[in-house]
Each structure stands twice: as C-alpha cells, then as structure tokens.
N, C-alpha and C. Protein backbone atom coordinates (compact mmCIF):
# COMPACT_ATOMS: atom_id res chain seq x y z
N UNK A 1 33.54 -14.44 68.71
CA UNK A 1 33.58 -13.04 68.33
C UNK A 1 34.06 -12.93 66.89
N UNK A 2 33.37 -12.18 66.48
CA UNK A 2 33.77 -11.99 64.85
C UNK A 2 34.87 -11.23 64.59
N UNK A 3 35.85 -11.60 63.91
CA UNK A 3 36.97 -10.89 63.48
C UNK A 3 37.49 -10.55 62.09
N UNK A 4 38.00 -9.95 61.53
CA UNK A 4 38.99 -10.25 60.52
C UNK A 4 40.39 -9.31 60.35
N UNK A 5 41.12 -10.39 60.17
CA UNK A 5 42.78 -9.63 59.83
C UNK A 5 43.25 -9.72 58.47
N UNK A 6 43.56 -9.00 58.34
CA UNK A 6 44.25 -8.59 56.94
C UNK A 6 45.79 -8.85 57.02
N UNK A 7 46.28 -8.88 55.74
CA UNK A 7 48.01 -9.06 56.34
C UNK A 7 48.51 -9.04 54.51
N UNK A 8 49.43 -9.40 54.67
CA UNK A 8 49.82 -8.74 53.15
C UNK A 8 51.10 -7.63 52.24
N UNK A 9 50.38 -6.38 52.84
CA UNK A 9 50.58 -5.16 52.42
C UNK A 9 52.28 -5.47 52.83
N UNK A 10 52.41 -3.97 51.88
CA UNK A 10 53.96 -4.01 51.91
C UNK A 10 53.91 -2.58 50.53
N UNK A 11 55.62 -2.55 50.52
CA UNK A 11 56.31 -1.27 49.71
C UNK A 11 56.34 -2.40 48.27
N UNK A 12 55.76 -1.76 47.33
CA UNK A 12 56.11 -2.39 46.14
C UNK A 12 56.33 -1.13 44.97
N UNK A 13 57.26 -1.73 44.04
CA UNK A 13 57.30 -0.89 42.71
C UNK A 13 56.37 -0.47 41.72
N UNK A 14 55.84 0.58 40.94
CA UNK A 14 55.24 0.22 40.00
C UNK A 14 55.34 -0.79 38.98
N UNK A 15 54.30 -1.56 38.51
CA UNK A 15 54.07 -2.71 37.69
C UNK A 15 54.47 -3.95 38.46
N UNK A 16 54.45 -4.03 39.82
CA UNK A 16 54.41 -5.21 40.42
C UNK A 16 53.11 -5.82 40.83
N UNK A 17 53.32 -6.78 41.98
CA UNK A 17 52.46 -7.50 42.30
C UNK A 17 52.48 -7.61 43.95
N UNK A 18 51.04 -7.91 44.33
CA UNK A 18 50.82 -8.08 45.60
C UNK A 18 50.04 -9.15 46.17
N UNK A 19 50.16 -9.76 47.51
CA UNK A 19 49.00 -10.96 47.24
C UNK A 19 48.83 -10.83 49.04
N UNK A 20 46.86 -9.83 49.18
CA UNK A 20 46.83 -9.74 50.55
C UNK A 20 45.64 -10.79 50.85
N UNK A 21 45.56 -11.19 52.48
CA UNK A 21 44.67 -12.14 53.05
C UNK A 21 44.04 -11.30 53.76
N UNK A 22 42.97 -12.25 54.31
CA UNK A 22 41.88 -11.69 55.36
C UNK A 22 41.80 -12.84 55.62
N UNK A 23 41.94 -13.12 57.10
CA UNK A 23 41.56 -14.02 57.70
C UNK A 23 39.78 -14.33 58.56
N UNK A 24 39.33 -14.85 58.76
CA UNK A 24 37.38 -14.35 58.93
C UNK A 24 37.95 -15.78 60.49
N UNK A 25 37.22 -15.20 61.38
CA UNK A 25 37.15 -16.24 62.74
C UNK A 25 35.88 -15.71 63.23
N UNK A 26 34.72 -16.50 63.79
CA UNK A 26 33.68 -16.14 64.64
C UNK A 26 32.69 -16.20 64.36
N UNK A 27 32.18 -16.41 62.50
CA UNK A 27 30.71 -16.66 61.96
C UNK A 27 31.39 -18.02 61.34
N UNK A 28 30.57 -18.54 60.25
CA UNK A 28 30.26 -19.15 59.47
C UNK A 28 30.93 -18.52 57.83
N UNK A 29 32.14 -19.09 57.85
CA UNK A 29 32.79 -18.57 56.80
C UNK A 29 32.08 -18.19 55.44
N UNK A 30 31.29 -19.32 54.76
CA UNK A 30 31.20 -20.02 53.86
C UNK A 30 29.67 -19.46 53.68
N UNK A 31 28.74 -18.85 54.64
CA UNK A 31 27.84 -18.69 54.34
C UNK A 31 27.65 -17.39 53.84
N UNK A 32 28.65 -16.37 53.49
CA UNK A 32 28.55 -14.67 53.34
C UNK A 32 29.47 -14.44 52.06
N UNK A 33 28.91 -13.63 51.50
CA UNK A 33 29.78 -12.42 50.54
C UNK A 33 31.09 -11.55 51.18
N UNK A 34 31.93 -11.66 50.61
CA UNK A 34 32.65 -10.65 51.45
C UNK A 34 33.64 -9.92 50.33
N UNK A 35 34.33 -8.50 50.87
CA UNK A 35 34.54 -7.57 50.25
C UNK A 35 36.12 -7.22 50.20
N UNK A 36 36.69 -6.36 49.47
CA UNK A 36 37.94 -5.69 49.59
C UNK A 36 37.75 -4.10 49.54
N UNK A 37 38.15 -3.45 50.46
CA UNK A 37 38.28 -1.81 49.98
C UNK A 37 39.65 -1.35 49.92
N UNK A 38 39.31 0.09 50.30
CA UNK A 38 40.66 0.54 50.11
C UNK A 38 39.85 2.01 50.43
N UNK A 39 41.27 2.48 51.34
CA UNK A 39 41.07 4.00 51.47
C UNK A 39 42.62 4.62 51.28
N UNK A 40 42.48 5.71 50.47
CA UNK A 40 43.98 6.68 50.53
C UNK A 40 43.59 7.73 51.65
N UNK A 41 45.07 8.40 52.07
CA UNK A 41 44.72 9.74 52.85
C UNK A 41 43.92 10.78 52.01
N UNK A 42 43.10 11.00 52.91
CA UNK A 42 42.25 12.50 52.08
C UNK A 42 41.45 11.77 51.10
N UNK A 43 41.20 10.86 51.17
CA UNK A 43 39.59 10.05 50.13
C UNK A 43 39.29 9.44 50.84
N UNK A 44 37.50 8.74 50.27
CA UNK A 44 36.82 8.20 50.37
C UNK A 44 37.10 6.81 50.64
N UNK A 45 36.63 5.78 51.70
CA UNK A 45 36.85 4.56 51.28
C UNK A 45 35.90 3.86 50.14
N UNK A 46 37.15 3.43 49.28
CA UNK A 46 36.36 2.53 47.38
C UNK A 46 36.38 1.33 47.75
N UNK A 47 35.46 0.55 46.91
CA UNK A 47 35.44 -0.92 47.19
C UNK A 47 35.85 -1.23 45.77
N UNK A 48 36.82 -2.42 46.22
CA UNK A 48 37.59 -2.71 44.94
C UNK A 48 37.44 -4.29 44.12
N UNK A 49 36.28 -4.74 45.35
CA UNK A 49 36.07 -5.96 44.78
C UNK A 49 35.36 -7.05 45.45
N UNK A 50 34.68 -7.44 45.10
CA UNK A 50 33.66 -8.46 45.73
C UNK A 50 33.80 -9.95 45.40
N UNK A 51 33.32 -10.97 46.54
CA UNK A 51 33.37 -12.49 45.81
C UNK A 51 31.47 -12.83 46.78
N UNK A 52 31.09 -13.53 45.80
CA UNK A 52 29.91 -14.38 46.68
C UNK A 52 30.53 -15.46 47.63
N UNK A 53 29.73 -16.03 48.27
CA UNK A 53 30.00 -16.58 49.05
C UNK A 53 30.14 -18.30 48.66
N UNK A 54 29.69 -18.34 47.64
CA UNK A 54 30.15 -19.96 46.81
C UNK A 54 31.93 -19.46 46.09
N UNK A 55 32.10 -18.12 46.16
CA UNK A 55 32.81 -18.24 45.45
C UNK A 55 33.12 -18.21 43.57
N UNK A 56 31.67 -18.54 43.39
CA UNK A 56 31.67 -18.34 41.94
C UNK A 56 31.64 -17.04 41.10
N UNK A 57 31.24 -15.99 41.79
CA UNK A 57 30.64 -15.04 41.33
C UNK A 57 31.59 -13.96 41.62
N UNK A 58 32.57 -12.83 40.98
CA UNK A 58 33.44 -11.79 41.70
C UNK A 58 33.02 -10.73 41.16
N UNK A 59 33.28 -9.47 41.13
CA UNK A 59 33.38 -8.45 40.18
C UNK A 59 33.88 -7.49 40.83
N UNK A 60 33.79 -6.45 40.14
CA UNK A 60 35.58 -5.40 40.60
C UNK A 60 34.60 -3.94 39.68
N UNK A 61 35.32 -3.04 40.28
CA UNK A 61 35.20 -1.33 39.64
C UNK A 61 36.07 -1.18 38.23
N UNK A 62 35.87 -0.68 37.72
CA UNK A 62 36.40 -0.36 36.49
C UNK A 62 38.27 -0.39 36.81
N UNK A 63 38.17 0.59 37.59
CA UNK A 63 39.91 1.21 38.05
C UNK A 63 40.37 0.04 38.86
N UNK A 64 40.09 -1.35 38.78
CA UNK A 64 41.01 -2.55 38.90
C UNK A 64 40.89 -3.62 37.91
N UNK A 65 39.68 -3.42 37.20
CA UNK A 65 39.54 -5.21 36.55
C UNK A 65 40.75 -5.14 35.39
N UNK A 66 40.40 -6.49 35.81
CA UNK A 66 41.96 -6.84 34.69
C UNK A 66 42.98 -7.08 35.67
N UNK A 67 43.68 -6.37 36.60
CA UNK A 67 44.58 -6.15 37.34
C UNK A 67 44.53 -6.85 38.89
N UNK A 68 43.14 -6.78 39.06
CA UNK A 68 42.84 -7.56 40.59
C UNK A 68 41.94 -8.56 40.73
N UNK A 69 42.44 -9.59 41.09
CA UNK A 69 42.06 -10.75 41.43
C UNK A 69 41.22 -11.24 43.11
N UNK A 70 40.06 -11.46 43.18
CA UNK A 70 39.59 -11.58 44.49
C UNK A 70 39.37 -13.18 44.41
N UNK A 71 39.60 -14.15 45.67
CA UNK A 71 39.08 -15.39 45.54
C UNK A 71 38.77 -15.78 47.17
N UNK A 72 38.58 -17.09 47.63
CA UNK A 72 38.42 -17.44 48.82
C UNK A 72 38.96 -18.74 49.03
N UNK A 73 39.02 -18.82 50.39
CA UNK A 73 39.32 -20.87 50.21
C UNK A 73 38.47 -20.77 52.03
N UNK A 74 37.53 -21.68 51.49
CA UNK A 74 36.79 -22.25 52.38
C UNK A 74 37.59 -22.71 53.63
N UNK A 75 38.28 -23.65 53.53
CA UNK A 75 39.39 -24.88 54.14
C UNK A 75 39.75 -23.58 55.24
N UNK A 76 40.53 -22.79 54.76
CA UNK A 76 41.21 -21.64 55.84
C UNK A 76 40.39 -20.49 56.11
N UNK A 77 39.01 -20.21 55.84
CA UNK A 77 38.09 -19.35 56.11
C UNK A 77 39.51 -17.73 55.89
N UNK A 78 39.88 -17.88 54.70
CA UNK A 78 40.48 -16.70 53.90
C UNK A 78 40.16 -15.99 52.72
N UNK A 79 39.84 -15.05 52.57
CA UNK A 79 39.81 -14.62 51.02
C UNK A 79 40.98 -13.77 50.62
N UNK A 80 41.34 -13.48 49.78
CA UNK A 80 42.87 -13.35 49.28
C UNK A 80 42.59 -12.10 48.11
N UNK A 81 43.21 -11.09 47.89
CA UNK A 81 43.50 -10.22 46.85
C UNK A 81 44.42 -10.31 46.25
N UNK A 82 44.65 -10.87 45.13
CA UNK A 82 45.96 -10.82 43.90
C UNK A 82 45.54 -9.23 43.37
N UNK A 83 47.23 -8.87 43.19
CA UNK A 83 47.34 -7.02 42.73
C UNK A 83 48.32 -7.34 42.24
N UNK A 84 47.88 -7.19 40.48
CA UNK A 84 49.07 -7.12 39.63
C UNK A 84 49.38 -5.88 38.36
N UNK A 85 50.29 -5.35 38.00
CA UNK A 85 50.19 -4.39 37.56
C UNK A 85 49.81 -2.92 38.80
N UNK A 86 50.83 -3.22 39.82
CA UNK A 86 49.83 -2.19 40.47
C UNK A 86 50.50 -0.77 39.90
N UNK A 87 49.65 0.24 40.54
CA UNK A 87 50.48 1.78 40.30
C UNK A 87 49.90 2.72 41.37
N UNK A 88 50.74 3.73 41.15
CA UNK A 88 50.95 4.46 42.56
C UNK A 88 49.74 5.30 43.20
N UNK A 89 48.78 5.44 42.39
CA UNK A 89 46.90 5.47 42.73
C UNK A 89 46.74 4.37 43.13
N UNK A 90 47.36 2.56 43.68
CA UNK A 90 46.55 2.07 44.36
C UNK A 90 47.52 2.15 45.30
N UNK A 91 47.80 3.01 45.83
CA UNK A 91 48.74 3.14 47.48
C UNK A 91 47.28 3.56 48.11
N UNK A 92 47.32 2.77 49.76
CA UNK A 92 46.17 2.89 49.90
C UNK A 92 46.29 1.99 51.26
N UNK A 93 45.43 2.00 52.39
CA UNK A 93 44.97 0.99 53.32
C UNK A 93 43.90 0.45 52.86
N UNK A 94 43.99 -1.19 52.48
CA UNK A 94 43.07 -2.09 51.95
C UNK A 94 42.59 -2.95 53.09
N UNK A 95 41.19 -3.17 53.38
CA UNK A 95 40.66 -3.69 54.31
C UNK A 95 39.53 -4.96 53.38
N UNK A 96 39.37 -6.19 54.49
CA UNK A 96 38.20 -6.89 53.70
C UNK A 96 36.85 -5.99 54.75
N UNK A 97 35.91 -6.85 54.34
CA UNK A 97 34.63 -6.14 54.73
C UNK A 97 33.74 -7.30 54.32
N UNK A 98 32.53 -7.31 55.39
CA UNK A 98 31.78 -8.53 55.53
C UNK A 98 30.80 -7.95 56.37
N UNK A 99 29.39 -8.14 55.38
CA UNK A 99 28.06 -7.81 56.18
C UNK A 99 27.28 -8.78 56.45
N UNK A 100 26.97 -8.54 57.98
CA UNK A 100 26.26 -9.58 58.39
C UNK A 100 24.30 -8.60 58.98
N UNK A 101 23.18 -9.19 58.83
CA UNK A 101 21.97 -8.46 59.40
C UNK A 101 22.32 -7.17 59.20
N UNK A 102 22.84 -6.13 58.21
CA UNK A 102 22.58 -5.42 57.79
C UNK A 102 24.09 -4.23 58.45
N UNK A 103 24.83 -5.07 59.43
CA UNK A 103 25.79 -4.01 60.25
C UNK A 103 27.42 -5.12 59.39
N UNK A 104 27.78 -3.71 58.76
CA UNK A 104 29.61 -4.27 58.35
C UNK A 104 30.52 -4.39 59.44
N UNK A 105 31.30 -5.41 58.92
CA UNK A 105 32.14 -5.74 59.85
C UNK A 105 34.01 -5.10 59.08
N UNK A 106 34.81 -5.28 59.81
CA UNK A 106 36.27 -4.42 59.23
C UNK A 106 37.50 -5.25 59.68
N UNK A 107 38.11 -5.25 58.90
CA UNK A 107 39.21 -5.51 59.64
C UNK A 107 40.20 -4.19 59.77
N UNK A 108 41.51 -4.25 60.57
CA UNK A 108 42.21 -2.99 61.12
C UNK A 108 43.10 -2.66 59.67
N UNK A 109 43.23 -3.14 58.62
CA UNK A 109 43.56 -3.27 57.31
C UNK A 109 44.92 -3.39 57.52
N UNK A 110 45.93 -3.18 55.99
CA UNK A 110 47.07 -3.35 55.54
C UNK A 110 47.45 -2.49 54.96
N UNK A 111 48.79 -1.72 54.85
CA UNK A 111 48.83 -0.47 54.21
C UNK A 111 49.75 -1.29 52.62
N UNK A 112 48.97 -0.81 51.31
CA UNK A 112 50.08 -1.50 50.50
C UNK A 112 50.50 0.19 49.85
N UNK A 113 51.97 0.16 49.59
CA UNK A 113 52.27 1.70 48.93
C UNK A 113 53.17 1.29 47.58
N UNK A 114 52.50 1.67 46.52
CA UNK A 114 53.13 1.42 45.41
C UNK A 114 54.09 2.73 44.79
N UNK A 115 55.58 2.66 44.77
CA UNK A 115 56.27 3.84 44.94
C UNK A 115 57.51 3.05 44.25
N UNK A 116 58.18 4.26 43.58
CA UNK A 116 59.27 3.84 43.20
C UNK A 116 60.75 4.17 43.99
C-alpha cells in the first residue's frame, strides 16, 4: 500500500531553519518525481517545490528559491525539505505529494509555524 509520512514540522523563529522528511513505502521509490506543498488556513494549497526522480533536476516558486532546499536519498526512499530563512508567511501544513497514472497521492502532512 502506498504511503507517505511527513515528520519534521515544529514552532520556529523568524530567520530560522527547518529540515522536514517524507517517508514513501509501497511503490518504487526511485522511479517518480515527487513534490512539497503547503497549505495555510483560509488558502489555497501552493507547491513549493519539486525534485525528479534521478534527483538531478529541482525547482521551486519564486516565494522560496534561495531559501528552500528539496533533495532525496534513494537508500531510505525519503525526500527531505531544508527551510532556511523562514518567515511567518511560511506557517503552513507542508505535505509531500507524488503522482502516480495520473491520481496524487498525500501524506497527512506537518504543521511548521514560524512565529516569534
């Protein structure tokens, strides 16, 4: 069964740092793209960042690059979000996300709240 957990999140200060996982169990790690979002109360869920599935390839929305880091490690079928510089617009439940035949998959996400 396909899964993914997130874990991570936490209370941080402005101009800190964060470093969340997604764990992937049930496909084929290594063969998919997979995603980071993020939803606040009362918005839209944004996607904040993408990796291919070699891993070589990432890219991000304007309102993180520079600041967020997406990567993967094969070995532990994890992909990982580095959040540095955060601020209090990225308080938010951050979820990974992974499409498989055309239907997304979710995990139950992580709440990170950047607050002083």
């Amino acid at each position: 069964q396909l899964q993914l957990v997130e874990s991570g999140g936490g209370l941080v200060q402005p101009g800190g740092s964060l470093r969340l996982s997604c764990e992937a169990t049930g496909f084929t790690f290594s063969n998919y793209a997979m995603s980071w979002y993020r939803q606040a109360p009362g918005k839209e869920r944004e996607w904040v960042a993408a990796i291919t599935s070699t891993g070589i390839t990432t890219n991000y929305p304007d309102s993180v690059k520079g600041r967020f880091n997406i990567s993967r490690d094969r070995i532990k079928s994890k992909i990982y979000l580095q959040m540095n510089s955060l601020k209090p617009e990225d308080t938010a439940v951050y979820l990974c996300q992974l499409r498989v035949l055309s239907r997304d998959y979710w995990g139950q996400g992580t709440q990170v709240t950047v607050s002083s």
